[in-house]
N, C-alpha and C. Protein backbone atom coordinates (compact mmCIF):
# COMPACT_ATOMS: atom_id res chain seq x y z
N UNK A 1 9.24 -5.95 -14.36
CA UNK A 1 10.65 -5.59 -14.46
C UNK A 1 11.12 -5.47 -15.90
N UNK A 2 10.74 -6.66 -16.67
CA UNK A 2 11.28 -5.98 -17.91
C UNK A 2 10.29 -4.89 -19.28
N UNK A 3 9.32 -4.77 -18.31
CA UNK A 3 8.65 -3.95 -19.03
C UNK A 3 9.29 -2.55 -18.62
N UNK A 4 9.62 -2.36 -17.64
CA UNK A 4 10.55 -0.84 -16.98
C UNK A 4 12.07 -1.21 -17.80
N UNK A 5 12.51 -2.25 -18.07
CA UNK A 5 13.86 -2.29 -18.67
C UNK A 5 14.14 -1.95 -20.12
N UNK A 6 12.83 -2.50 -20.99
CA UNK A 6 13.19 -2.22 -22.24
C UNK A 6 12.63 -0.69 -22.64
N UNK A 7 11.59 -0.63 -21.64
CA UNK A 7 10.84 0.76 -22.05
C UNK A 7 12.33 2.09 -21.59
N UNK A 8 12.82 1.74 -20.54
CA UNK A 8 13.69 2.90 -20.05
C UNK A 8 14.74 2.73 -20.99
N UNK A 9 15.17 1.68 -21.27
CA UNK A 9 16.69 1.91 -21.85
C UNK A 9 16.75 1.69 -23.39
N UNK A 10 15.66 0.87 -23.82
CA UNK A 10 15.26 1.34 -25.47
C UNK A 10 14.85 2.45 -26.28
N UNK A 11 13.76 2.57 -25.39
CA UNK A 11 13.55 4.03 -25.79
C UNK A 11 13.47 5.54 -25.09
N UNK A 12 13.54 5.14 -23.57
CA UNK A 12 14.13 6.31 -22.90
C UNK A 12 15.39 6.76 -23.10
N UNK A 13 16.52 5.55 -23.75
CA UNK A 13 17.86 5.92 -23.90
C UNK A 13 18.11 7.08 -22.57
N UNK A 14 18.54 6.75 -21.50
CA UNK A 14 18.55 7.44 -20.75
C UNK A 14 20.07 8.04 -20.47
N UNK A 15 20.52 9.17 -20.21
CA UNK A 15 22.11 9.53 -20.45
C UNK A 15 21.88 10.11 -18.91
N UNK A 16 23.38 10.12 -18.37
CA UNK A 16 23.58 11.07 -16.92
C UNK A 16 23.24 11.98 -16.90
N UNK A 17 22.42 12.44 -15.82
CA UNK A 17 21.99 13.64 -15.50
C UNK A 17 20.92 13.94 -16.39
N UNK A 18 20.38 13.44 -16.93
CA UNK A 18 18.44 13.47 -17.47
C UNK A 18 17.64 13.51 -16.44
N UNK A 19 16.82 13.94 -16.57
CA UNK A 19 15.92 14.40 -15.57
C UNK A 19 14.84 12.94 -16.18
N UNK A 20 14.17 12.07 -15.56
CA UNK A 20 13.29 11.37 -15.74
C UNK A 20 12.09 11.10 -15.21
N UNK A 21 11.11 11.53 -15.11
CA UNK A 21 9.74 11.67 -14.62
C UNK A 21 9.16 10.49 -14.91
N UNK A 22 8.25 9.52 -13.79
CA UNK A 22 7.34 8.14 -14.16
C UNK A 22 6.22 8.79 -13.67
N UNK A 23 4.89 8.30 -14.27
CA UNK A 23 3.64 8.31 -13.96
C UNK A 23 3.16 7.38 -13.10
N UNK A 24 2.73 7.01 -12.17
CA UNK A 24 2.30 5.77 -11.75
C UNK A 24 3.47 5.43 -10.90
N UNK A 25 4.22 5.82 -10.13
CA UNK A 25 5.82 5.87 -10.19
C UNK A 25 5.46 4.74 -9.08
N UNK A 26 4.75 4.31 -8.19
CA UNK A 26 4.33 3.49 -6.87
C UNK A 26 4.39 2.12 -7.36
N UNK A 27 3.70 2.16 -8.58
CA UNK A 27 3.19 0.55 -9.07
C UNK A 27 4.19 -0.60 -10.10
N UNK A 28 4.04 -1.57 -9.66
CA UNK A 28 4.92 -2.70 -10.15
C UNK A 28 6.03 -2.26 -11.30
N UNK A 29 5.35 -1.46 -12.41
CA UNK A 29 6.72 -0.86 -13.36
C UNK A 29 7.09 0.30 -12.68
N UNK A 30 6.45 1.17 -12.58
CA UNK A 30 6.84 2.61 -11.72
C UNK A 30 7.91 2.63 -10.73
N UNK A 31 8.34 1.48 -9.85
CA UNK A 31 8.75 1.51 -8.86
C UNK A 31 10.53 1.09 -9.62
N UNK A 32 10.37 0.45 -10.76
CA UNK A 32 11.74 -0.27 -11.15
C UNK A 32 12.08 0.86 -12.34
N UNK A 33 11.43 1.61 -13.16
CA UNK A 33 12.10 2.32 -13.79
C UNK A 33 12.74 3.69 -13.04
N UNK A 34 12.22 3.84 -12.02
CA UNK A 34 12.60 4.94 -11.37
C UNK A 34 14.07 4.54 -10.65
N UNK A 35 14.12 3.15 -9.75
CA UNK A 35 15.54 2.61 -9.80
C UNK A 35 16.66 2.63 -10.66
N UNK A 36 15.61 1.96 -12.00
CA UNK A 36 16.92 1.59 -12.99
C UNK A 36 17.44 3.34 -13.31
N UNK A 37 16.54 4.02 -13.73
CA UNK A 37 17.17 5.30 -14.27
C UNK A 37 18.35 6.17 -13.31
N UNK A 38 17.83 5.73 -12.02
CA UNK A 38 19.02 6.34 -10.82
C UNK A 38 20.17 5.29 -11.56
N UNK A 39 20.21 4.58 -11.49
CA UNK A 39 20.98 3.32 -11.68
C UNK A 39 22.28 3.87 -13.40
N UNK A 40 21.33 4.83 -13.69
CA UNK A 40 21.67 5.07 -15.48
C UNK A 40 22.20 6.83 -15.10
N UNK A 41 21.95 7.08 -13.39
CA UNK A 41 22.61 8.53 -13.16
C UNK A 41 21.77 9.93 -13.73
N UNK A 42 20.44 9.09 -13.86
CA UNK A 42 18.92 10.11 -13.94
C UNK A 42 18.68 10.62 -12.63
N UNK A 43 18.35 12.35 -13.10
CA UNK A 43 17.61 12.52 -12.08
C UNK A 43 16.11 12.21 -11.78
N UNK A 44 15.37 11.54 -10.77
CA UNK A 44 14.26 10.75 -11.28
C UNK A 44 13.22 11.21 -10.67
N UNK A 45 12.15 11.73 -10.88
CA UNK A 45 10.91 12.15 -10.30
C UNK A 45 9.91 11.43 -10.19
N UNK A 46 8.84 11.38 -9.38
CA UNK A 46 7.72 10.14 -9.77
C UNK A 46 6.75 11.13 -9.03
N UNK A 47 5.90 10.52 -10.13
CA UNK A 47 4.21 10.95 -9.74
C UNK A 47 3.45 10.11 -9.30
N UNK A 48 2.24 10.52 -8.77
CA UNK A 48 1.52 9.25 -7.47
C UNK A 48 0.39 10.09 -7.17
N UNK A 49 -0.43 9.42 -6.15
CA UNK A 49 -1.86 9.51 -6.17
C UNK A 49 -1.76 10.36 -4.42
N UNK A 50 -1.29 9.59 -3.50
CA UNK A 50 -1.12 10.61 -2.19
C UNK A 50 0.07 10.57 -1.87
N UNK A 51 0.26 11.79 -0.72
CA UNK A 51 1.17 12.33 -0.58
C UNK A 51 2.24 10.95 0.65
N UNK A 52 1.67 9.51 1.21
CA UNK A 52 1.81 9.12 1.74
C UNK A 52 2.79 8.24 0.62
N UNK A 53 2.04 8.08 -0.05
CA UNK A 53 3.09 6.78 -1.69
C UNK A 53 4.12 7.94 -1.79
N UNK A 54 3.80 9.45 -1.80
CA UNK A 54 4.86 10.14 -1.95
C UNK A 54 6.35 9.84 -1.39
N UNK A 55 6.06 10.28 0.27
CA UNK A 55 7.38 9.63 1.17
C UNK A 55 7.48 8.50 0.58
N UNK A 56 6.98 7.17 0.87
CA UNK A 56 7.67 6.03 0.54
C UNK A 56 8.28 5.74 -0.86
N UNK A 57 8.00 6.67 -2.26
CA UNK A 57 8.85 6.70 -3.32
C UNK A 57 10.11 7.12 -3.02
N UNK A 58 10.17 8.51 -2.27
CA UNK A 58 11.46 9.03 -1.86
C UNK A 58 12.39 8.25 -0.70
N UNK A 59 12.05 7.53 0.13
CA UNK A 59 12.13 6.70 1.06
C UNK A 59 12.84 5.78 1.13
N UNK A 60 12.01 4.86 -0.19
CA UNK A 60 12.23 2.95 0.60
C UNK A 60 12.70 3.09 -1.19
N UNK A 61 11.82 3.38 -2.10
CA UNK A 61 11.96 3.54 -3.12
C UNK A 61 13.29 3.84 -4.11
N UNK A 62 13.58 5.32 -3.88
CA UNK A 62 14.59 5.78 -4.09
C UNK A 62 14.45 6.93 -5.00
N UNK A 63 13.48 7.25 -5.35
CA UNK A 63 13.27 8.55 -6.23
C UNK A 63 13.94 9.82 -5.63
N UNK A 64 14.86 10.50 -6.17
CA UNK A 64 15.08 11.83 -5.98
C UNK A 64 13.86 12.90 -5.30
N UNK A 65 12.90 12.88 -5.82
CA UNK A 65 11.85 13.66 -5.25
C UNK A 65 10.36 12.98 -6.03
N UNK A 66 9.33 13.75 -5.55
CA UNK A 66 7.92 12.77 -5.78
C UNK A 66 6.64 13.35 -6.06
N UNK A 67 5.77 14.01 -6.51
CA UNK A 67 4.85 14.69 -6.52
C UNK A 67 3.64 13.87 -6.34
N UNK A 68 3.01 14.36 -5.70
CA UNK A 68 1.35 13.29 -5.43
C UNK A 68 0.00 14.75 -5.16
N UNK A 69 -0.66 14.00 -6.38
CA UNK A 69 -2.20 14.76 -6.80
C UNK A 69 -2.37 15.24 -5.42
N UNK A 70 -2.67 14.97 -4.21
CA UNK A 70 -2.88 15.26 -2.40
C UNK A 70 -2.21 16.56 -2.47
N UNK A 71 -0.74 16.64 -2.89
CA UNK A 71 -0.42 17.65 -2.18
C UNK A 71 -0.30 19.28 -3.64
N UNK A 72 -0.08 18.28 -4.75
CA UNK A 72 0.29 18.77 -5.92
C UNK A 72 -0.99 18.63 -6.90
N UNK A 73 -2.41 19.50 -6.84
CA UNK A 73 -3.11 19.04 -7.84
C UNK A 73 -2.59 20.15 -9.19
N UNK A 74 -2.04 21.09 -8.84
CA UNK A 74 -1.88 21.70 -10.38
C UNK A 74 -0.64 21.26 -11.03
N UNK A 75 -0.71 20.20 -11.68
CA UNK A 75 0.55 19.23 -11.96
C UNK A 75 1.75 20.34 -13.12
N UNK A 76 0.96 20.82 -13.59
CA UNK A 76 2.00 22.04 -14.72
C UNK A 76 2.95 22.79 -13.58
N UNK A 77 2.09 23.15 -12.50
CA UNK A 77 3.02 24.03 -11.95
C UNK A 77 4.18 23.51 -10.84
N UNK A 78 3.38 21.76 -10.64
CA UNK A 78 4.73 21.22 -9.76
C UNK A 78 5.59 20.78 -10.74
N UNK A 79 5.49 20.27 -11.87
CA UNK A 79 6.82 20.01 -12.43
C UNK A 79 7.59 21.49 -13.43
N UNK A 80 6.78 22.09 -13.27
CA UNK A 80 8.03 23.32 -13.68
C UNK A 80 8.93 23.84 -12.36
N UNK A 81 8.18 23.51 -11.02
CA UNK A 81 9.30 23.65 -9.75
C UNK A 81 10.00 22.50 -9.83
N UNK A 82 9.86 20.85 -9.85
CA UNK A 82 10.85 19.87 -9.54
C UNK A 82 11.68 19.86 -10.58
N UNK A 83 11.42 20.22 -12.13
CA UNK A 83 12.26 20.30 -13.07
C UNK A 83 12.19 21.67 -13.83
N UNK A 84 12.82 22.85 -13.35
CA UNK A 84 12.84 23.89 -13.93
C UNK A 84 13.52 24.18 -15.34
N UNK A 85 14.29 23.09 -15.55
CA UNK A 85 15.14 23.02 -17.07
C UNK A 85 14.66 22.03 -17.97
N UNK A 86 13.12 21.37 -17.65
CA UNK A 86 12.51 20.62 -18.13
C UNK A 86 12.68 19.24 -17.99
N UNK A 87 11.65 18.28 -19.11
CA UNK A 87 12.14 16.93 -18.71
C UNK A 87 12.67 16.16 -20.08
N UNK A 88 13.30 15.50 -19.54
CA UNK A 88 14.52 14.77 -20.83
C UNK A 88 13.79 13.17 -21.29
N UNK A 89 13.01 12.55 -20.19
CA UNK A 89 12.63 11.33 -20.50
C UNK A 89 11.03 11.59 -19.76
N UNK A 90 9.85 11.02 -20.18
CA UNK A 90 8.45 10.73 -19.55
C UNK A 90 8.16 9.52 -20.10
N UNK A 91 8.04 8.78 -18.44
CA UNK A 91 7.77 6.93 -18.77
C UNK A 91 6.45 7.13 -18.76
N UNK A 92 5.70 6.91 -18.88
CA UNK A 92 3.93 7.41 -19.10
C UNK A 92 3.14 6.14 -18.63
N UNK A 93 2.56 5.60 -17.90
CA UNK A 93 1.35 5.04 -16.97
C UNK A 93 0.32 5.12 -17.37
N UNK A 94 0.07 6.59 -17.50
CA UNK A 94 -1.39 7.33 -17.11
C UNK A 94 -1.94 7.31 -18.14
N UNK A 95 -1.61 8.53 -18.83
CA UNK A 95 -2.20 8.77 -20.46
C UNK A 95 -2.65 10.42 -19.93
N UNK A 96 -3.95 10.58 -21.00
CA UNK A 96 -5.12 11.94 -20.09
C UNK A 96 -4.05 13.14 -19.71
N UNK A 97 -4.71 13.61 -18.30
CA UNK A 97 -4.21 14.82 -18.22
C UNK A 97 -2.80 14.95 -17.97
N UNK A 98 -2.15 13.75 -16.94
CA UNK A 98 -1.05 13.81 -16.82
C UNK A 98 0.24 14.00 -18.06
N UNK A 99 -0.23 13.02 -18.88
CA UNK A 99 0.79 12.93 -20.38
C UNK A 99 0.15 14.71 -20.86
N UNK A 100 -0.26 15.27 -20.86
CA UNK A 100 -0.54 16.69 -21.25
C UNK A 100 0.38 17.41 -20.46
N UNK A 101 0.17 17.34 -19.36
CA UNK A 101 1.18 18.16 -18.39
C UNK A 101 2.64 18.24 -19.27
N UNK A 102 3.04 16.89 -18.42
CA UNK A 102 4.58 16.26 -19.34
C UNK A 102 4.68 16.53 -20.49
N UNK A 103 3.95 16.39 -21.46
CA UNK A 103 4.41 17.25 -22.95
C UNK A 103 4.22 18.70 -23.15
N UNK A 104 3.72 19.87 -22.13
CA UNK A 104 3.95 20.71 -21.85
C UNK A 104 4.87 21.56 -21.26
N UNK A 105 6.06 20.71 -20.96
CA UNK A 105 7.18 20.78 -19.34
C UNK A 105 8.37 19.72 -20.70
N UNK A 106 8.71 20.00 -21.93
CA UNK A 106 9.89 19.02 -22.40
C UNK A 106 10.89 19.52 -22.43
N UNK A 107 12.27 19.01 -22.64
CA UNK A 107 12.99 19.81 -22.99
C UNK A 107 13.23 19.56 -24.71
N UNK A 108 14.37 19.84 -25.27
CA UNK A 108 14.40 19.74 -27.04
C UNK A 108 15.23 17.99 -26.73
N UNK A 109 14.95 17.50 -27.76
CA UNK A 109 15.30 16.03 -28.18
C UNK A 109 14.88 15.11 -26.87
N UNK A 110 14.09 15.53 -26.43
CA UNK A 110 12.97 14.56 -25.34
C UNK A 110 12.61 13.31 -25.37
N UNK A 111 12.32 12.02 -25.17
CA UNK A 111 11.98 10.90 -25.12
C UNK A 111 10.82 10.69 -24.34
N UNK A 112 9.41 10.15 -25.00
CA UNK A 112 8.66 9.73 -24.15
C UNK A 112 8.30 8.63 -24.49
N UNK A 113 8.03 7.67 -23.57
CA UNK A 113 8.05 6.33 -23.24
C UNK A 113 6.59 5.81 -23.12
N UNK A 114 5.62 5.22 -23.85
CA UNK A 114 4.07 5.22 -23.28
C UNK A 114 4.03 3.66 -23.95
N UNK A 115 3.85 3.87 -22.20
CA UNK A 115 3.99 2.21 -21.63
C UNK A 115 2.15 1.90 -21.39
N UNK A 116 1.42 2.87 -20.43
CA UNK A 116 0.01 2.65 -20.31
C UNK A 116 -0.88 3.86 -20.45
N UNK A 117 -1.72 3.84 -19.93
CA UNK A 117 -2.87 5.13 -20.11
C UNK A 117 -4.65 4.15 -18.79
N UNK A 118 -3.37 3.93 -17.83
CA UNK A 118 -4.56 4.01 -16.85
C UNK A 118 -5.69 5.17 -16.55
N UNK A 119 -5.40 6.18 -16.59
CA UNK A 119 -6.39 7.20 -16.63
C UNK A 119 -7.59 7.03 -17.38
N UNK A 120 -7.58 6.45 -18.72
CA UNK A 120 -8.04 5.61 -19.55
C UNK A 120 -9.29 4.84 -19.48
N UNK A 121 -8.88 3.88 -18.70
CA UNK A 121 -9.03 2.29 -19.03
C UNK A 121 -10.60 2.18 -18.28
N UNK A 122 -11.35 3.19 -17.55
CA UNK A 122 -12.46 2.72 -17.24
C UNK A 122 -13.29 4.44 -17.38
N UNK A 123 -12.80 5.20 -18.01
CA UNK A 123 -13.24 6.61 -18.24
C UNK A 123 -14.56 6.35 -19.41
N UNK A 124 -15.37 6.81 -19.13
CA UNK A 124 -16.63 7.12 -20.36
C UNK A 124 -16.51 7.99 -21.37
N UNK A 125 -15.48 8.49 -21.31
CA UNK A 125 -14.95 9.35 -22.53
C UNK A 125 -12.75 9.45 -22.28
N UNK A 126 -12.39 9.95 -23.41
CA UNK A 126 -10.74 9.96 -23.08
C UNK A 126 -10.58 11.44 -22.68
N UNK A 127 -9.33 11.43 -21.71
CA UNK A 127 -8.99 12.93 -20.91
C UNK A 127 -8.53 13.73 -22.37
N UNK A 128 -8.83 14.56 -22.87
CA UNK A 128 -8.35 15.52 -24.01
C UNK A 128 -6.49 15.65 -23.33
N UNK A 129 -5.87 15.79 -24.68
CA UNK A 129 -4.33 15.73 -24.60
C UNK A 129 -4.17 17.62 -25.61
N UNK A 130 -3.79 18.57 -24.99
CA UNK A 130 -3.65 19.36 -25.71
C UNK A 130 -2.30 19.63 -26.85
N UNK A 131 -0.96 19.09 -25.66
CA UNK A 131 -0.16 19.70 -26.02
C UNK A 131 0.79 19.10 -26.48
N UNK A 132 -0.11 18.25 -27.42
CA UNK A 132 0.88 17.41 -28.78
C UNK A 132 1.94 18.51 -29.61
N UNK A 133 1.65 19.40 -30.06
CA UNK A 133 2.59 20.22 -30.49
C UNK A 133 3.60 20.22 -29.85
N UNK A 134 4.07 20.22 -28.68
CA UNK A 134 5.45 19.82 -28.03
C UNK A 134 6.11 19.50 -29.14
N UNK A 135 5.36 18.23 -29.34
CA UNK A 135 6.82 17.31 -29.63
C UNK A 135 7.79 17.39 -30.77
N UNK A 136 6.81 18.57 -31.61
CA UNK A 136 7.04 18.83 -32.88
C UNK A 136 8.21 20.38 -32.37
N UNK A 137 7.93 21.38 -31.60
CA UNK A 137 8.54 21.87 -31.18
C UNK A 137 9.73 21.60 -30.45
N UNK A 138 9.65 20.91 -29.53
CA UNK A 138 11.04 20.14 -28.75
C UNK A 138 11.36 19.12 -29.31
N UNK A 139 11.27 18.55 -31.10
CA UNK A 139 12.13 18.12 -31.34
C UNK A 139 11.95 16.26 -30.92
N UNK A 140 10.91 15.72 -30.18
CA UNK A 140 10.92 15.12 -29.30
C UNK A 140 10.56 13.75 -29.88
N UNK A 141 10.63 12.60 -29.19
CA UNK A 141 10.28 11.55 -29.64
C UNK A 141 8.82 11.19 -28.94
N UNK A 142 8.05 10.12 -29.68
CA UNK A 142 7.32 9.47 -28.50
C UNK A 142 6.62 8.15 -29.15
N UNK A 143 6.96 7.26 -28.35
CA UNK A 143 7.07 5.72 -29.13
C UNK A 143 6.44 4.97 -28.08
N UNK A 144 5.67 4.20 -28.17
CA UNK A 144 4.66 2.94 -27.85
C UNK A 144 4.95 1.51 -27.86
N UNK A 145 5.12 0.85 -26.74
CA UNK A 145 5.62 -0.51 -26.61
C UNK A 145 4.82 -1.51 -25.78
N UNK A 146 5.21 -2.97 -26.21
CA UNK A 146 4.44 -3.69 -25.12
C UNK A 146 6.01 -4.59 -25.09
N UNK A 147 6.16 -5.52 -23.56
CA UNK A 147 7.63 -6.01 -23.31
C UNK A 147 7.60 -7.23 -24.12
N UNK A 148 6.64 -7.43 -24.79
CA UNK A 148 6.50 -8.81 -25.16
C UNK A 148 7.14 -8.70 -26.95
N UNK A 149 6.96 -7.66 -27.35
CA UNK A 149 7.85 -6.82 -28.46
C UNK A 149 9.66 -7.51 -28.40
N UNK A 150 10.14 -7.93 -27.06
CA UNK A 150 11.14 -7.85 -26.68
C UNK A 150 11.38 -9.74 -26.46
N UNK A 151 10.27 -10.33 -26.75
CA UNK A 151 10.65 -11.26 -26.46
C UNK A 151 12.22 -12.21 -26.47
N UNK A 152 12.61 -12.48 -27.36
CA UNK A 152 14.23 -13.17 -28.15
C UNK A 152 15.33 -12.26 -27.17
N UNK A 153 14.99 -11.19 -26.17
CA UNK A 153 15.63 -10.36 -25.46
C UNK A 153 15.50 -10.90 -24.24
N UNK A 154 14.66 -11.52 -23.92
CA UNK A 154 14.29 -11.64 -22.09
C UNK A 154 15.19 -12.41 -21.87
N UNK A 155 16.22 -13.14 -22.00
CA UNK A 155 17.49 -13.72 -21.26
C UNK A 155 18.20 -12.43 -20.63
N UNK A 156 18.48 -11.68 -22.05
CA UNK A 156 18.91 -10.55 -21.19
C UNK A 156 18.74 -9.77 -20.01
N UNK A 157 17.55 -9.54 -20.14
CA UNK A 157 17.10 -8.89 -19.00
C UNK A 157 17.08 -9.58 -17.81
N UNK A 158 16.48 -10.52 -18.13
CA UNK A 158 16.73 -10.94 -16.43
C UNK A 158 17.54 -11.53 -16.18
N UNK A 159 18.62 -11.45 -16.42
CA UNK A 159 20.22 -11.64 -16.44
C UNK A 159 20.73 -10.52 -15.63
N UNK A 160 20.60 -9.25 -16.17
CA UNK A 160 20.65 -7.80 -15.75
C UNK A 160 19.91 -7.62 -14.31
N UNK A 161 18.71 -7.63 -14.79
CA UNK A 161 17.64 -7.63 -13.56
C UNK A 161 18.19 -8.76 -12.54
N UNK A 162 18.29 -9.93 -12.62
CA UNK A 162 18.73 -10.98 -11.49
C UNK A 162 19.72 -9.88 -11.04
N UNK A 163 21.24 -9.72 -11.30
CA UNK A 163 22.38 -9.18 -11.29
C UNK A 163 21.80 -7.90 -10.29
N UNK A 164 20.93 -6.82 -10.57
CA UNK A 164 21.00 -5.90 -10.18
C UNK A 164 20.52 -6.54 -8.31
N UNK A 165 19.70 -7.04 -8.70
CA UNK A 165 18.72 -7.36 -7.66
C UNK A 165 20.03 -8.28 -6.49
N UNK A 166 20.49 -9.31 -7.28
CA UNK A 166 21.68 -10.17 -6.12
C UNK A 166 22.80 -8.67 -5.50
N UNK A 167 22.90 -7.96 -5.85
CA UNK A 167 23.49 -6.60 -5.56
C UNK A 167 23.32 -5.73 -4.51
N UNK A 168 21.92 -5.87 -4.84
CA UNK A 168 20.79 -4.70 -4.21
C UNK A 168 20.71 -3.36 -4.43
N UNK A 169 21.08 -3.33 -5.55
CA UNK A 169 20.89 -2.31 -6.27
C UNK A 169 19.27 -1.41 -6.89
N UNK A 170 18.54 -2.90 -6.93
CA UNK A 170 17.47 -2.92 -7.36
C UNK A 170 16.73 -4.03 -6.37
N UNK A 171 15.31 -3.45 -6.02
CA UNK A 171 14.85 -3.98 -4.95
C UNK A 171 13.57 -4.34 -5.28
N UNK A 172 12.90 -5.59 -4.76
CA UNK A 172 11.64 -5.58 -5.81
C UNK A 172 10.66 -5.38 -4.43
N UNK A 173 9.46 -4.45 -4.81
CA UNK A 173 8.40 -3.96 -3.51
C UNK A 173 7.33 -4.69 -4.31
N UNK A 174 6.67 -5.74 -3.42
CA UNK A 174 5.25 -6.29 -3.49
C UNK A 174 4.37 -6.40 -2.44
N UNK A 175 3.20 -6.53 -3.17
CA UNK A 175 2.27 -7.15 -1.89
C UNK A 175 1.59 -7.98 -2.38
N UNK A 176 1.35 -9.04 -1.42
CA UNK A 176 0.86 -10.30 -1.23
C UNK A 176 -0.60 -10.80 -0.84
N UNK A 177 -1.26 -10.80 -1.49
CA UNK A 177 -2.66 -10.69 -1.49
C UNK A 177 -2.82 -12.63 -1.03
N UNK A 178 -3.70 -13.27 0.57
CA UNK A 178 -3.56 -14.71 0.19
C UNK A 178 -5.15 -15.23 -0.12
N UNK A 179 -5.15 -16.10 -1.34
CA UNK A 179 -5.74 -17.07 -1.66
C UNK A 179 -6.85 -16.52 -2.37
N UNK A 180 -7.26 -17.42 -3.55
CA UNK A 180 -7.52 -16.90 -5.13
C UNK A 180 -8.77 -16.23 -4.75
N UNK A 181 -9.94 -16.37 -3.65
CA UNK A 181 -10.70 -15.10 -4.03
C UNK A 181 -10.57 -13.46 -3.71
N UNK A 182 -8.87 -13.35 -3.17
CA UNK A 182 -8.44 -12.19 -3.05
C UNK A 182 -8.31 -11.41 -4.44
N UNK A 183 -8.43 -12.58 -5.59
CA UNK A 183 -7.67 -11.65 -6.81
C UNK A 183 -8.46 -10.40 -7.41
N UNK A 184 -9.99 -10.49 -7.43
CA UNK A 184 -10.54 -9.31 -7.67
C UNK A 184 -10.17 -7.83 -6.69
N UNK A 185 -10.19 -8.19 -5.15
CA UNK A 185 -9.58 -6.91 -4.58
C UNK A 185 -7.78 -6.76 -4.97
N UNK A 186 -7.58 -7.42 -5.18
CA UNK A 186 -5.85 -7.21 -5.50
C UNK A 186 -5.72 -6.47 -7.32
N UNK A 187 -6.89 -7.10 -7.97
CA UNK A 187 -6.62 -6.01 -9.32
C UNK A 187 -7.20 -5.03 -9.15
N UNK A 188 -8.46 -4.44 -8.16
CA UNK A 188 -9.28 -3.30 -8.37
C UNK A 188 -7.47 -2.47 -7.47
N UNK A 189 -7.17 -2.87 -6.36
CA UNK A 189 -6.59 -2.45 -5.58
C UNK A 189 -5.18 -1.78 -6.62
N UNK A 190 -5.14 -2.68 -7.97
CA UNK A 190 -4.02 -2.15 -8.33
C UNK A 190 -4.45 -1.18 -9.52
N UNK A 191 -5.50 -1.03 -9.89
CA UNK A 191 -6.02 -0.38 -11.48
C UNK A 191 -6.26 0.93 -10.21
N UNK A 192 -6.96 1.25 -9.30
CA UNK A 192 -6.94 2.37 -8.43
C UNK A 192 -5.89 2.75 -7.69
N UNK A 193 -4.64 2.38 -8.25
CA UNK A 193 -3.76 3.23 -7.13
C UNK A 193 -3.08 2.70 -6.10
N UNK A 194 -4.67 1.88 -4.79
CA UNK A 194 -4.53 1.48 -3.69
C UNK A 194 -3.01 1.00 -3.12
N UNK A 195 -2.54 0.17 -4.17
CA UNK A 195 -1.54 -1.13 -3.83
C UNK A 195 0.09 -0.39 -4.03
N UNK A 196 1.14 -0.49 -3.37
CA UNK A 196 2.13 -0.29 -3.78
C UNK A 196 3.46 -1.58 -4.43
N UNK A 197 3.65 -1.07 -5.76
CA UNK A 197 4.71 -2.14 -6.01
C UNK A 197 3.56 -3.05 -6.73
N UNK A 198 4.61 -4.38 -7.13
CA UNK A 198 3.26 -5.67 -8.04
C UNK A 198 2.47 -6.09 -6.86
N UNK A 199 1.02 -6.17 -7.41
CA UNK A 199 0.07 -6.83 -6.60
C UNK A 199 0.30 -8.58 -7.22
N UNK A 200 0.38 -9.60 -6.03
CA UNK A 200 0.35 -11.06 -6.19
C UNK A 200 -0.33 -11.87 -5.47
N UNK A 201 -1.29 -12.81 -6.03
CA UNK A 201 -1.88 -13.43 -5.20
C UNK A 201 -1.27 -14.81 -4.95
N UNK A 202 -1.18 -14.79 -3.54
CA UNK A 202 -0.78 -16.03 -3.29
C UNK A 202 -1.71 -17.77 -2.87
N UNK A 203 -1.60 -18.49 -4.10
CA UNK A 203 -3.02 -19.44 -3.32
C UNK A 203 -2.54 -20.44 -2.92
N UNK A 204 -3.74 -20.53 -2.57
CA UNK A 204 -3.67 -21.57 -1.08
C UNK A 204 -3.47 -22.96 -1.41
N UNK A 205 -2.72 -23.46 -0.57
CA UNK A 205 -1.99 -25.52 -1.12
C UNK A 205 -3.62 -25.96 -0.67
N UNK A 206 -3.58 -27.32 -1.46
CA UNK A 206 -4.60 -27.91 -0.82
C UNK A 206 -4.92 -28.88 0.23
């Protein structure tokens, strides 16, 4: 949660009616920046792995609309249909081909947000990024954070975050993995996609 809080509103600076695109949009941050930005009067898009995480982003979630690799593999050409006037904010997950797409699809004074680069993290080589020139063309930002950057801040947030949540404004989606030798399928389950929302293991009393 407050890794979606400081990343969206520090440096997504998000204004009404921005169009905001998440990578990873299903998983534990994905699922709360896409809230908070509705929340900030973004229009919010999320990307995902099948077309099934799709519905339930738009759904239970709350994303405006959703694209998933299943139904959408030529990703350039679904986000020039979901955002034809481009995109104003990219919270970034992935890294690789996706962050290529998105900096191909900006609009001018753009914000991108690169929070991870799962695409990454177990590849034998890195996905080539072509279209760094964007940013120099649109004018654009693109800045790198970890929430822990934010520390002397976290009262805040989950001050905010509590608040949103006693509201229900903001809803937290997990799953519950029980007892500690679940934790290896509960991280493969979450580095692949599998899991929607934070994966948690719950262990067992003795």
């Amino acid at each position: 949660g407050m890794t979606a809080y400081f990343g969206l509103y520090d440096i997504g600076n998000p204004r009404e009616g921005d169009v905001l695109v998440v990578s990873a949009a299903g998983g534990a941050v994905g699922t709360v920046v896409g809230q908070l930005g509705r929340l900030r009067g973004c229009h919010c898009i999320g990307l995902t792995s099948t077309e099934d995480k799709a519905d339930w982003l738009r759904e239970e979630v709350g994303y405006h609309s959703a694209l998933s690799r299943e139904r959408h593999p030529d990703l350039p050409a679904a986000l020039a249909e979901a955002a034809p006037d481009g995109i104003d904010i990219f919270f970034d997950n992935v890294g690789g081909s996706v962050l290529d797409a998105a900096l191909g699809h900006l609009r001018e004074n753009s914000r991108l947000v690169l929070c991870g680069a799962i695409a990454q993290y177990e590849a034998s080589s890195p996905e080539p990024v072509y279209n760094t020139w964007e940013l120099i063309t649109k004018r654009a930002t693109a800045s790198g954070f970890m929430f822990s950057d934010y520390a002397d801040r976290f009262p805040e947030a989950i001050a905010e975050l509590g608040r949103c949540l006693g509201d229900g404004s903001l809803r937290s989606f997990n799953r519950i993995y029980q007892g500690l030798e679940e934790t290896p399928r509960a991280f493969c389950d979450m580095m692949h996609g599998a899991s929607r929302g934070k994966c948690l293991v719950a262990l067992e009393a003795d």
